[in-house]
N, C-alpha and C. Protein backbone atom coordinates (compact mmCIF):
# COMPACT_ATOMS: atom_id res chain seq x y z
N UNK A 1 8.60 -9.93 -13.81
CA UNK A 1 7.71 -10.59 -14.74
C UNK A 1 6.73 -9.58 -15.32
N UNK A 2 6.20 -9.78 -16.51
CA UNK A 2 5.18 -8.88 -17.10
C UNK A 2 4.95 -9.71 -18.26
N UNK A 3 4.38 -8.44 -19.15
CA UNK A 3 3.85 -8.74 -20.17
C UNK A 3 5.12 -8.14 -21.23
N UNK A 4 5.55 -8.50 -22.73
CA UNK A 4 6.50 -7.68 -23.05
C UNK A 4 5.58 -6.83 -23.71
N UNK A 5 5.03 -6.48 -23.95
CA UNK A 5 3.90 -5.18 -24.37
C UNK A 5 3.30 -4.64 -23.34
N UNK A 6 3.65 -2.97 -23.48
CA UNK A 6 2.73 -2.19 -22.37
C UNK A 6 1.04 -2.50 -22.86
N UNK A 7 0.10 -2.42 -21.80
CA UNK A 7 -1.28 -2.50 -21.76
C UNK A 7 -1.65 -1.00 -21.83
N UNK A 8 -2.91 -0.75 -22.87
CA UNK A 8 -3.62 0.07 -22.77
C UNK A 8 -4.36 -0.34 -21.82
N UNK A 9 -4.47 1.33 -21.08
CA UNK A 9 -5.83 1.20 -19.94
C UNK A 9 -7.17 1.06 -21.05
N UNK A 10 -7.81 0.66 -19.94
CA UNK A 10 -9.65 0.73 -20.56
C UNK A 10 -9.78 2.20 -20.88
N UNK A 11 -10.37 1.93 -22.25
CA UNK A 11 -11.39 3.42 -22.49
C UNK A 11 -12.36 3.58 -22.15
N UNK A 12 -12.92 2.67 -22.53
CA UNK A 12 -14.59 2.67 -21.85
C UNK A 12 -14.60 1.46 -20.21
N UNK A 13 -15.38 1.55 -19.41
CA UNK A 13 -15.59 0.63 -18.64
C UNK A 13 -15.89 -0.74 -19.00
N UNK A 14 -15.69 -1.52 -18.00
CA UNK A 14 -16.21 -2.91 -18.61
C UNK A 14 -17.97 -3.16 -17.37
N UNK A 15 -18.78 -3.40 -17.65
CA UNK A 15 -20.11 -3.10 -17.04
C UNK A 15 -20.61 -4.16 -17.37
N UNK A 16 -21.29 -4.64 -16.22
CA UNK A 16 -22.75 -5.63 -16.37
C UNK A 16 -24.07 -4.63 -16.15
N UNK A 17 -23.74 -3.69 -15.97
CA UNK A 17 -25.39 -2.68 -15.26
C UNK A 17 -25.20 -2.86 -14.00
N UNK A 18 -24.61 -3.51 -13.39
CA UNK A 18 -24.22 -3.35 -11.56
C UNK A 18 -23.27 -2.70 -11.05
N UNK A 19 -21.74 -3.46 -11.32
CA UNK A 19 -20.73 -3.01 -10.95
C UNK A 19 -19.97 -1.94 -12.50
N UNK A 20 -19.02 -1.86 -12.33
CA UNK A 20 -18.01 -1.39 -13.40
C UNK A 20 -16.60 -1.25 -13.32
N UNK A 21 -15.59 -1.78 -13.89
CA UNK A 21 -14.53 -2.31 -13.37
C UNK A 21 -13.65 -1.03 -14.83
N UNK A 22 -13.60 -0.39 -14.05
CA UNK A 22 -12.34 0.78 -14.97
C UNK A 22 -10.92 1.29 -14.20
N UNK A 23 -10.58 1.98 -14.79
CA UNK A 23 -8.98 2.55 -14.86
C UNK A 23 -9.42 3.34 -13.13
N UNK A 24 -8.18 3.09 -12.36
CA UNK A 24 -8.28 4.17 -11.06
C UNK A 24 -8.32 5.74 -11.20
N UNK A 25 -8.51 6.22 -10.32
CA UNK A 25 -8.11 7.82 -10.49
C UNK A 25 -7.80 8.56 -9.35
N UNK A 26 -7.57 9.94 -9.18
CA UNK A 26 -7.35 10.76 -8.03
C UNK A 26 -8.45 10.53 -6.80
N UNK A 27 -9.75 10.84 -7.42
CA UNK A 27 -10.74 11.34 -6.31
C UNK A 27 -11.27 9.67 -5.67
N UNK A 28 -10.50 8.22 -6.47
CA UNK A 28 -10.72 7.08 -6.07
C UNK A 28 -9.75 6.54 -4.64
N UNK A 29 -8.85 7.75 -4.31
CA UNK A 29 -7.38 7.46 -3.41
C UNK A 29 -8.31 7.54 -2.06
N UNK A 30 -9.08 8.31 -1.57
CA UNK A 30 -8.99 7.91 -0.28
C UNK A 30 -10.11 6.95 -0.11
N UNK A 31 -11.30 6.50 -0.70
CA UNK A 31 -11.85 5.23 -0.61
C UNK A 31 -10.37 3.87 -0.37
N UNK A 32 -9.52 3.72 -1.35
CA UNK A 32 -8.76 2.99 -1.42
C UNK A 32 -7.58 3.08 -0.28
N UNK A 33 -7.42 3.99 0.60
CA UNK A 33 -6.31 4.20 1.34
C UNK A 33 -7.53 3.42 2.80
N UNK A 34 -9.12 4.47 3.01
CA UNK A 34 -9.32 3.92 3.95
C UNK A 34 -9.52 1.95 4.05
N UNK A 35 -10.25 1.38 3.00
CA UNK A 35 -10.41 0.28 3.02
C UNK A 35 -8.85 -0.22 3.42
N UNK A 36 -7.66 0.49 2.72
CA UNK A 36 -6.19 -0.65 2.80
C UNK A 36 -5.85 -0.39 4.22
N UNK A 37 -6.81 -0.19 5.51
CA UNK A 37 -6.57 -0.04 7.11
C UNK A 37 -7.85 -0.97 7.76
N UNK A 38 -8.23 -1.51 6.50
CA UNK A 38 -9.44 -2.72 7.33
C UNK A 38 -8.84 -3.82 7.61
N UNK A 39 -8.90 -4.08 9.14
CA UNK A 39 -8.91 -5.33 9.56
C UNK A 39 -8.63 -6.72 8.35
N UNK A 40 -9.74 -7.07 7.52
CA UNK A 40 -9.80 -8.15 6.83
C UNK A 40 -9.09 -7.95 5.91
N UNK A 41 -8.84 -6.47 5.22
CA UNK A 41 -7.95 -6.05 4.33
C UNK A 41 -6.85 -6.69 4.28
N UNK A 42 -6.28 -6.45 5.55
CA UNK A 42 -4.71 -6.25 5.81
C UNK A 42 -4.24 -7.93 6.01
N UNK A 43 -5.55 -8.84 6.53
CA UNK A 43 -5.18 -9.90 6.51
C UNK A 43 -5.13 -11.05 5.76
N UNK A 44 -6.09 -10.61 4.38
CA UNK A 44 -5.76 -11.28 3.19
C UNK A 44 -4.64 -10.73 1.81
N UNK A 45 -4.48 -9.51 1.84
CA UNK A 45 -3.78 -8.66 1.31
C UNK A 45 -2.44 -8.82 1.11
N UNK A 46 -1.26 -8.89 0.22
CA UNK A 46 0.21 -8.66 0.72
C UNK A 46 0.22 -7.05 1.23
N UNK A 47 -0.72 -6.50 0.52
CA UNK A 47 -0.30 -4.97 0.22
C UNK A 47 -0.31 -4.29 1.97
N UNK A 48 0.50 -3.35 1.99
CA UNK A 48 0.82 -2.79 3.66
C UNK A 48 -0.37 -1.81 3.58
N UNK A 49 -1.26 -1.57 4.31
CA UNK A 49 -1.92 0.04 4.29
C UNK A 49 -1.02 0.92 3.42
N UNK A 50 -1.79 1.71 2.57
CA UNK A 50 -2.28 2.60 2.35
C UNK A 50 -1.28 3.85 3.82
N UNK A 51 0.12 4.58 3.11
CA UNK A 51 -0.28 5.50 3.92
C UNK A 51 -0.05 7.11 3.05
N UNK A 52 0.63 7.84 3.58
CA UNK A 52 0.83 9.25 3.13
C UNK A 52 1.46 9.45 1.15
N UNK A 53 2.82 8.67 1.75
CA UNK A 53 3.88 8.48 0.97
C UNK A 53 3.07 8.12 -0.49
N UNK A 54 2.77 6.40 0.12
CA UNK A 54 2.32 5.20 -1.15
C UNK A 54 0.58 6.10 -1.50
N UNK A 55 -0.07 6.97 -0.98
CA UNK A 55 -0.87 7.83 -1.55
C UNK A 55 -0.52 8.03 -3.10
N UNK A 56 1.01 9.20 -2.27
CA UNK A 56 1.48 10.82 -3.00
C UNK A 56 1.54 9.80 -4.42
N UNK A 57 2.26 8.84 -4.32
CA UNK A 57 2.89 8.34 -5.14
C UNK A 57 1.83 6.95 -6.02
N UNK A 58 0.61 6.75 -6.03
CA UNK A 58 -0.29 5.98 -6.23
C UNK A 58 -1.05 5.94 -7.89
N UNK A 59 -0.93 6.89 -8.17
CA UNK A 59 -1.46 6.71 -9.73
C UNK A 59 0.07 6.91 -10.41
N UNK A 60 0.90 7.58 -10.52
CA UNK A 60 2.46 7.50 -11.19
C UNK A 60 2.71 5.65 -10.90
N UNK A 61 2.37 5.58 -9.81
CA UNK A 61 2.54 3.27 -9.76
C UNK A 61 1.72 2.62 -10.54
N UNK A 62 0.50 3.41 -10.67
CA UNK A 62 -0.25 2.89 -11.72
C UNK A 62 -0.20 2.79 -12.93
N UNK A 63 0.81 3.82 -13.06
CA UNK A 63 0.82 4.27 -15.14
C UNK A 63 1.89 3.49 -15.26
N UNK A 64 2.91 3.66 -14.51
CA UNK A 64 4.01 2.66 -14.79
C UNK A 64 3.71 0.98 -14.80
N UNK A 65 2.74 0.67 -13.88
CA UNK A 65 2.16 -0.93 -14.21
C UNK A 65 1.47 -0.72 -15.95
N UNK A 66 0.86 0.16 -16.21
CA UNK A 66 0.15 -0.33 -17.60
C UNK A 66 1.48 0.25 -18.14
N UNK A 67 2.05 0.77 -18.31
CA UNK A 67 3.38 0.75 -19.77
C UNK A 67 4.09 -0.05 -19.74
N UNK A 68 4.56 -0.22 -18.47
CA UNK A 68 5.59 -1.37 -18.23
C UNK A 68 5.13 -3.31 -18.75
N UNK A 69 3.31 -3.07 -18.89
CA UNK A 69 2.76 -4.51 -19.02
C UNK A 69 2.65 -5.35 -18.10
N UNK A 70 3.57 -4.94 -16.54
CA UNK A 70 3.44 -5.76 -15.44
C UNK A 70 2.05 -5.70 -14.88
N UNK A 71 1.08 -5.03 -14.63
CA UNK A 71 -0.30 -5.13 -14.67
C UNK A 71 -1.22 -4.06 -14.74
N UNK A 72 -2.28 -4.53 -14.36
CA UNK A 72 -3.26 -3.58 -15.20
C UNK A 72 -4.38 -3.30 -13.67
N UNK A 73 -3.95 -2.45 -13.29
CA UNK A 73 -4.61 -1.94 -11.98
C UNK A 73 -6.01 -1.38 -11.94
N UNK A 74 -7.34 -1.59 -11.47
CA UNK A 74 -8.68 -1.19 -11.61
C UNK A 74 -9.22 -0.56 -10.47
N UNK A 75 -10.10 -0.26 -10.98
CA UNK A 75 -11.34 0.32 -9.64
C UNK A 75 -12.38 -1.15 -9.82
N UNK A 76 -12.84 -0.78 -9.05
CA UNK A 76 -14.54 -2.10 -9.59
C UNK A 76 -14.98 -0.55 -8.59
N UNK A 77 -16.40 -0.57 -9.15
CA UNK A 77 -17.20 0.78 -8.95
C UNK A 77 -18.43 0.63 -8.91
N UNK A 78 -19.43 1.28 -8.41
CA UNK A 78 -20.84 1.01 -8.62
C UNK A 78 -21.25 1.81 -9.70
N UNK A 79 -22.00 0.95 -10.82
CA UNK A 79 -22.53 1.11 -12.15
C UNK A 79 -22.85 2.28 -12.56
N UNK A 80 -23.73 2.31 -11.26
CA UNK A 80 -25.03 3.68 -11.30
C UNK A 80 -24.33 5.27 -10.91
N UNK A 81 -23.28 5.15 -9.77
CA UNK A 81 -23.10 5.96 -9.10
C UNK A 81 -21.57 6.20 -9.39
N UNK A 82 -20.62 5.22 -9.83
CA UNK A 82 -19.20 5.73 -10.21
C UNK A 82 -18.40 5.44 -8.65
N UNK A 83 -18.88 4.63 -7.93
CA UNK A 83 -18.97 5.27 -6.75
C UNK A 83 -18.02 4.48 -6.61
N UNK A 84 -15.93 4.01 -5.79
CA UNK A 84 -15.28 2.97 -5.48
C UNK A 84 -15.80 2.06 -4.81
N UNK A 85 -16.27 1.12 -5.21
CA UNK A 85 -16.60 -0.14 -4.35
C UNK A 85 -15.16 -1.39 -3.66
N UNK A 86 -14.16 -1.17 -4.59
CA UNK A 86 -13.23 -2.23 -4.60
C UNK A 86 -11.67 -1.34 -5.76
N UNK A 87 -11.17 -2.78 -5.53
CA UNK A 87 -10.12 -2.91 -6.72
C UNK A 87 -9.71 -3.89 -7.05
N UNK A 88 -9.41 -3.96 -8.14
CA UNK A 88 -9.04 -5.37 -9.08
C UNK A 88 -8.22 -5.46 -9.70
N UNK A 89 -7.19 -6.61 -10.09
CA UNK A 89 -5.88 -6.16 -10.32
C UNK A 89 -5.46 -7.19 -11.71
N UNK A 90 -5.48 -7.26 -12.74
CA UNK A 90 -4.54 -8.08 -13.14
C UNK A 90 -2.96 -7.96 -13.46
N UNK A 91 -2.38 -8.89 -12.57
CA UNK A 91 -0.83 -9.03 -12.73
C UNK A 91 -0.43 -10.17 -13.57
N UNK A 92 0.42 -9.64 -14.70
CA UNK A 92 1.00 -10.61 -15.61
C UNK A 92 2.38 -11.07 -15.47
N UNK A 93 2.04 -12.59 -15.75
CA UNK A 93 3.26 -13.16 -15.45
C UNK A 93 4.35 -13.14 -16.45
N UNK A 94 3.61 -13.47 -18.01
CA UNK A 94 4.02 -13.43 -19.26
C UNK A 94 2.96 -12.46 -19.90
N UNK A 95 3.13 -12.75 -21.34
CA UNK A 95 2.25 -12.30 -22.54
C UNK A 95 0.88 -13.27 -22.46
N UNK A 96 0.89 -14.74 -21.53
CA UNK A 96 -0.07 -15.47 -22.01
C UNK A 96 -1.02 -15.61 -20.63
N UNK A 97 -0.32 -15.63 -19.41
CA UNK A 97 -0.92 -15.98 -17.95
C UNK A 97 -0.98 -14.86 -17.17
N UNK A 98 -1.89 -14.38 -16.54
CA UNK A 98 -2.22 -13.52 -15.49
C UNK A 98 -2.74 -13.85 -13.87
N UNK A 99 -2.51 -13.39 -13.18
CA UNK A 99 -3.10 -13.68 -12.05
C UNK A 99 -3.97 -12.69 -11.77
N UNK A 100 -5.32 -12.88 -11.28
CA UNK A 100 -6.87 -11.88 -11.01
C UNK A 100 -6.08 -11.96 -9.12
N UNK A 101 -6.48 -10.16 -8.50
CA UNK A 101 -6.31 -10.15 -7.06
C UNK A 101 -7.42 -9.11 -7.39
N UNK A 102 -8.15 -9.33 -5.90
CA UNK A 102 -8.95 -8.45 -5.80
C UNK A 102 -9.59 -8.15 -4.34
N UNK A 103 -9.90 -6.84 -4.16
CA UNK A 103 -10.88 -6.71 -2.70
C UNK A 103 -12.15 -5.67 -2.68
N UNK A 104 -13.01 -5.93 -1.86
CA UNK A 104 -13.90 -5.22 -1.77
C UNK A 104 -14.20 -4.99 -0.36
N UNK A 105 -14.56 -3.73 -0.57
CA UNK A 105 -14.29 -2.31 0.25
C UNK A 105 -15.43 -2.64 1.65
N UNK A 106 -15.15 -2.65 2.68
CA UNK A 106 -15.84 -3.08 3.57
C UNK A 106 -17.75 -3.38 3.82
N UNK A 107 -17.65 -2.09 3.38
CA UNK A 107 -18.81 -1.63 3.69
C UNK A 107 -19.89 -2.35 2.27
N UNK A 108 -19.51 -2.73 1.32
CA UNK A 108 -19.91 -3.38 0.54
C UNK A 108 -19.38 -4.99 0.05
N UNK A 109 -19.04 -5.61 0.97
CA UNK A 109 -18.85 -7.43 1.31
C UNK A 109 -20.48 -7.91 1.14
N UNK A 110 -20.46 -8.85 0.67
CA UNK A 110 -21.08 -9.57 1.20
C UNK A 110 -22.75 -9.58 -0.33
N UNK A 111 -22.57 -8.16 -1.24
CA UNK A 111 -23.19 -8.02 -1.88
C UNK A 111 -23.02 -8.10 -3.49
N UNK A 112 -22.16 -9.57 -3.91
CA UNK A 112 -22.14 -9.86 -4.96
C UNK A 112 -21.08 -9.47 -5.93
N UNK A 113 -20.25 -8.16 -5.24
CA UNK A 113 -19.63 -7.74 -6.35
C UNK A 113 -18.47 -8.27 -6.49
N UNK A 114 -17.46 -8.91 -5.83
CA UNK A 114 -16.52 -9.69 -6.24
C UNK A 114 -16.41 -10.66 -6.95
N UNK A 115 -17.78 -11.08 -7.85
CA UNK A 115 -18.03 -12.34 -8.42
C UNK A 115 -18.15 -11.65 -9.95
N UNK A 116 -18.81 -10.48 -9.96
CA UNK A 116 -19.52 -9.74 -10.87
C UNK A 116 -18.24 -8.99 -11.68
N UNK A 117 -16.99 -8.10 -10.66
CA UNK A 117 -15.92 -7.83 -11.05
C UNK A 117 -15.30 -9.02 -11.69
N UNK A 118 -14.87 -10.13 -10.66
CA UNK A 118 -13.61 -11.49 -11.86
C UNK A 118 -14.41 -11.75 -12.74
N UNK A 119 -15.54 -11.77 -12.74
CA UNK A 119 -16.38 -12.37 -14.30
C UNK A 119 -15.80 -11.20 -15.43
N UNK A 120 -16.11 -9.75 -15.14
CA UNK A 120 -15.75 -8.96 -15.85
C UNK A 120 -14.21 -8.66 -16.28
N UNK A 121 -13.57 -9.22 -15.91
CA UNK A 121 -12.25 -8.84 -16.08
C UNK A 121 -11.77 -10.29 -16.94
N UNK A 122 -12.20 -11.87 -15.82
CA UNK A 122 -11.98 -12.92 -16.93
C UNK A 122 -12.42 -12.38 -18.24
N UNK A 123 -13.49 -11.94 -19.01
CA UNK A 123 -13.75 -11.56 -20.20
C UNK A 123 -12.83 -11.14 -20.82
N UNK A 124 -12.59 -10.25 -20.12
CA UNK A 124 -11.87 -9.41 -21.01
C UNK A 124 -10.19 -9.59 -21.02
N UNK A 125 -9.84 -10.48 -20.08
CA UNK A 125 -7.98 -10.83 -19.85
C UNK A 125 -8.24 -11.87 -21.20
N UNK A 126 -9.15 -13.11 -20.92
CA UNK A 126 -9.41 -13.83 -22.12
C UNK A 126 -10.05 -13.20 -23.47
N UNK A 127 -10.57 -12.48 -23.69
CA UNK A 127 -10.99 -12.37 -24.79
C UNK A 127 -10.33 -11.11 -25.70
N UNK A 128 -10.30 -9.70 -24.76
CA UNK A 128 -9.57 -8.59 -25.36
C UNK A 128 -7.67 -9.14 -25.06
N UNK A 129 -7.64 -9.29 -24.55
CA UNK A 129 -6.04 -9.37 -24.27
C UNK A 129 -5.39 -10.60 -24.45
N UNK A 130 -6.41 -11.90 -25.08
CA UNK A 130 -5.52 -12.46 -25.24
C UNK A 130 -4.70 -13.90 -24.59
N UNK A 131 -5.24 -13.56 -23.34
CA UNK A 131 -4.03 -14.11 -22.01
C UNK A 131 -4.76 -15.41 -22.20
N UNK A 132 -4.69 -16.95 -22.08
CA UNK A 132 -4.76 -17.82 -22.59
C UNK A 132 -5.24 -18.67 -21.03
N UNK A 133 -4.60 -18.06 -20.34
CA UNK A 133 -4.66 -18.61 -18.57
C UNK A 133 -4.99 -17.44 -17.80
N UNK A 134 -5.78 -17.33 -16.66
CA UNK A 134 -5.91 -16.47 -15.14
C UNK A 134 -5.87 -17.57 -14.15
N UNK A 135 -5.01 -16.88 -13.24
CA UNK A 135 -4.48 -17.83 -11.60
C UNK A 135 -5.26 -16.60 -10.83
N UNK A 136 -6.02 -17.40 -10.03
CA UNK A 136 -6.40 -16.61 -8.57
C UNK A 136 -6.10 -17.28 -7.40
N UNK A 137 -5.37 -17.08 -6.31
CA UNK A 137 -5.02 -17.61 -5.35
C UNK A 137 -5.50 -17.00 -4.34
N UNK A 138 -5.96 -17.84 -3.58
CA UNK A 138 -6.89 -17.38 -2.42
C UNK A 138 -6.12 -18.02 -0.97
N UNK A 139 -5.95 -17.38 0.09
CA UNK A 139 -5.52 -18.17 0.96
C UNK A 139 -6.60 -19.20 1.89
N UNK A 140 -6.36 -20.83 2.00
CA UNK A 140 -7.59 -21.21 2.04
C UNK A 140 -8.61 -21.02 2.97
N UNK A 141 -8.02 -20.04 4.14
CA UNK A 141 -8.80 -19.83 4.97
C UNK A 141 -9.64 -18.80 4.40
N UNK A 142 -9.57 -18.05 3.54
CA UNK A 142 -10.88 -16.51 3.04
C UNK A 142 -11.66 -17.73 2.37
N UNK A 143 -13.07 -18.31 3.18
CA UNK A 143 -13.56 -18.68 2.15
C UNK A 143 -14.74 -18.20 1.53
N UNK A 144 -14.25 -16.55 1.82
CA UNK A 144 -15.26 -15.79 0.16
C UNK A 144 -14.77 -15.50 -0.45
N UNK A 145 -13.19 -15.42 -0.86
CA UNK A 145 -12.42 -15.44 -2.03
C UNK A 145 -12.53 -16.65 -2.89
N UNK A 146 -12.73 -18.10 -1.95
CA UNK A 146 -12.24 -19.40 -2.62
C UNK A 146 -13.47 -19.28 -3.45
N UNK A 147 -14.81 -19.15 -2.10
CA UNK A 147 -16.09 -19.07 -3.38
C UNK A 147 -16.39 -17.91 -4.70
N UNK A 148 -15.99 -17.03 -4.36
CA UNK A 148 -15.64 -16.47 -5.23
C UNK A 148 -15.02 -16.81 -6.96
N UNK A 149 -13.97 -17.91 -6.54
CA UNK A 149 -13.10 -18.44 -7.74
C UNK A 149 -14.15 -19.42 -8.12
N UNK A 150 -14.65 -19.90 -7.25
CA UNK A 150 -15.70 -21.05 -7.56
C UNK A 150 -16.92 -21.11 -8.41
N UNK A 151 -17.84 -19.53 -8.07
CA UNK A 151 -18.65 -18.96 -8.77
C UNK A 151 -17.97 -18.73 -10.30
N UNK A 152 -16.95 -17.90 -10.07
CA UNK A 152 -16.80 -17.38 -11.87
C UNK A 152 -16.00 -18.53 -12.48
N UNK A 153 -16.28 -19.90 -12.48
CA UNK A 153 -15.84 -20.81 -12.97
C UNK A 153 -14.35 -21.10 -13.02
N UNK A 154 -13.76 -20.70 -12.20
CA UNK A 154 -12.21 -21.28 -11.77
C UNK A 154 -12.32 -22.50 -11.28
N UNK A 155 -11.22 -23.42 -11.78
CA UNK A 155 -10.99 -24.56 -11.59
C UNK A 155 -9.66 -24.63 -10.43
N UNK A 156 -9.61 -25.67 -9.35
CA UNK A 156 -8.94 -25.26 -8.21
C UNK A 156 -8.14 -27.13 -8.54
N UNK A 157 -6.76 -25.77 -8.60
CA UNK A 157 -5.94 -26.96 -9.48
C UNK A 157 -4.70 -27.58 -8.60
N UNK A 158 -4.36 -27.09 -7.33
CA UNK A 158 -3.85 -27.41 -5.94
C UNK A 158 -3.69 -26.37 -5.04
N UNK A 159 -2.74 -26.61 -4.61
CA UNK A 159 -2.17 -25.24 -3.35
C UNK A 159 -0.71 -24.97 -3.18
N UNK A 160 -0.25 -23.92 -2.54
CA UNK A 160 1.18 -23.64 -2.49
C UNK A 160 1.17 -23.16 -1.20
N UNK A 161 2.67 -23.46 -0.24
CA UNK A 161 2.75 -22.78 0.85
C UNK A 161 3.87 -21.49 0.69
N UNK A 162 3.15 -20.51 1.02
CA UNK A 162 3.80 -18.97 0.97
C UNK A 162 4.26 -18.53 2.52
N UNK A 163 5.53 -18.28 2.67
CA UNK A 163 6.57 -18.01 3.79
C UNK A 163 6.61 -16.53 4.06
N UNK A 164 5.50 -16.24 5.51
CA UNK A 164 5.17 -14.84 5.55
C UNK A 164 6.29 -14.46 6.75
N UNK A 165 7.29 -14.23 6.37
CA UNK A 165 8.46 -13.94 7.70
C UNK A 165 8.10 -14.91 9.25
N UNK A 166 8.10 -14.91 9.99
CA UNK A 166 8.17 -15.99 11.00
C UNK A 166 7.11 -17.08 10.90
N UNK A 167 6.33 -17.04 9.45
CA UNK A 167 4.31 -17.87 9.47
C UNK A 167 4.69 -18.28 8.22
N UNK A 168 3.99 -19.35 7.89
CA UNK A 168 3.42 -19.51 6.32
C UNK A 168 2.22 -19.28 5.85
N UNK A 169 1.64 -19.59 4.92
CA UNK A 169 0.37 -19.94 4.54
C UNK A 169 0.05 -20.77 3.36
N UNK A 170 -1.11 -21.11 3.48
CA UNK A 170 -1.54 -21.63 2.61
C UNK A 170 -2.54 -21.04 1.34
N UNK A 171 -1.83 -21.51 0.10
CA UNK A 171 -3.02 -20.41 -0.73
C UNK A 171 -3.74 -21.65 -2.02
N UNK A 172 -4.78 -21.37 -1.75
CA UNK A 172 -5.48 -22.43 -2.85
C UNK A 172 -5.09 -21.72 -4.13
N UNK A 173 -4.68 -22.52 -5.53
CA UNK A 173 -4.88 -22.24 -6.89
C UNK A 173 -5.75 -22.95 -7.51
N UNK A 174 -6.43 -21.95 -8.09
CA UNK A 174 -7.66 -22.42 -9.20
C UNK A 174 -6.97 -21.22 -10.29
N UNK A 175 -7.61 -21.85 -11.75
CA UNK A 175 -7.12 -21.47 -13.35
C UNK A 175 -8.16 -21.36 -13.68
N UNK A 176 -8.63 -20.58 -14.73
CA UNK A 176 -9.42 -20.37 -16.00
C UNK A 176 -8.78 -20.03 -17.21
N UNK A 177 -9.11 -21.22 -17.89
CA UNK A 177 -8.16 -21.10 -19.11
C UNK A 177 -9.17 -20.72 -20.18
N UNK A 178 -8.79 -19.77 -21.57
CA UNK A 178 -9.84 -19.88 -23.04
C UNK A 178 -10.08 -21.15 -23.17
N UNK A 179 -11.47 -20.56 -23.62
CA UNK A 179 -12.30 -22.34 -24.64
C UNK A 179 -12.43 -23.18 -23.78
């Protein structure tokens, strides 16, 4: 699934004066490798740690998500300092619907920025790009993801059960649609 048009990365950042949600880079890999070995990481996450290999090979996955249109991979960063706080992801299903994933980096939970990033990115999936719908699915037990969807005005429109090899789960869906 994708988009049938490759995505330009961001040129400029997208910024409230707090956070800043731009394109990944080299010197952003080992913030992002250590957080993908946190505990809470690994348990809301599909993604496996972060190891040697999926490093070497980590921005070439990235360029190929924005040409290819299948998604559009971010940093979320601190404003002031450039500094990796997180990452943020939009994955497209089509040309019109996206799904927002996102995490923030341990050591900075708990201080607003996961609300501050989906606000910044809803903007701009709806307004620069277009996309008509964003799905965020939260599994219902994270409930600072659910609040999360809750804060940046996602509407929580049922749930689905996802079949994790011998477990399931449960993942709440909430939408934000334009207008």
């Amino acid at each position: 699934m994708g988009r049938s048009t490759p995505i330009e990365p961001l040129s400029q950042p997208l910024t409230d004066g707090v956070v800043a949600v731009r394109p990944r880079r080299a010197p952003d890999l080992p913030a992002i490798e250590a957080a993908s070995h946190d505990p809470d990481t690994v348990r809301w996450l599909d993604d496996p740690p972060m190891d040697e290999a999926a490093r070497s090979t980590s921005l070439s996955r990235v360029e190929e998500a924005w040409r290819t249109g299948r998604a559009a991979p971010l940093v979320i960063a601190d404003a002031l300092t450039d500094e990796p706080v997180g990452i943020i992801n939009l994955q497209f299903r089509d040309d019109d619907v996206a799904t927002v994933a996102y995490s923030v980096f341990p050591a900075r939970r708990g201080q607003g920025i996961a609300p501050r990033a989906v606000r910044l990115l809803t903007g701009w999936g709806l307004n620069e790009l277009g996309l008509r719908q964003l799905l965020l699915e939260a599994d219902e037990g994270n409930t600072a993801s659910v609040r999360v969807a809750e804060k940046c005005g996602f509407r929580r429109i049922g749930s689905r059960v996802e079949e994790t090899g011998d477990s399931s789960r449960t993942l709440v869906v909430f939408v934000c649609a334009e207008g």
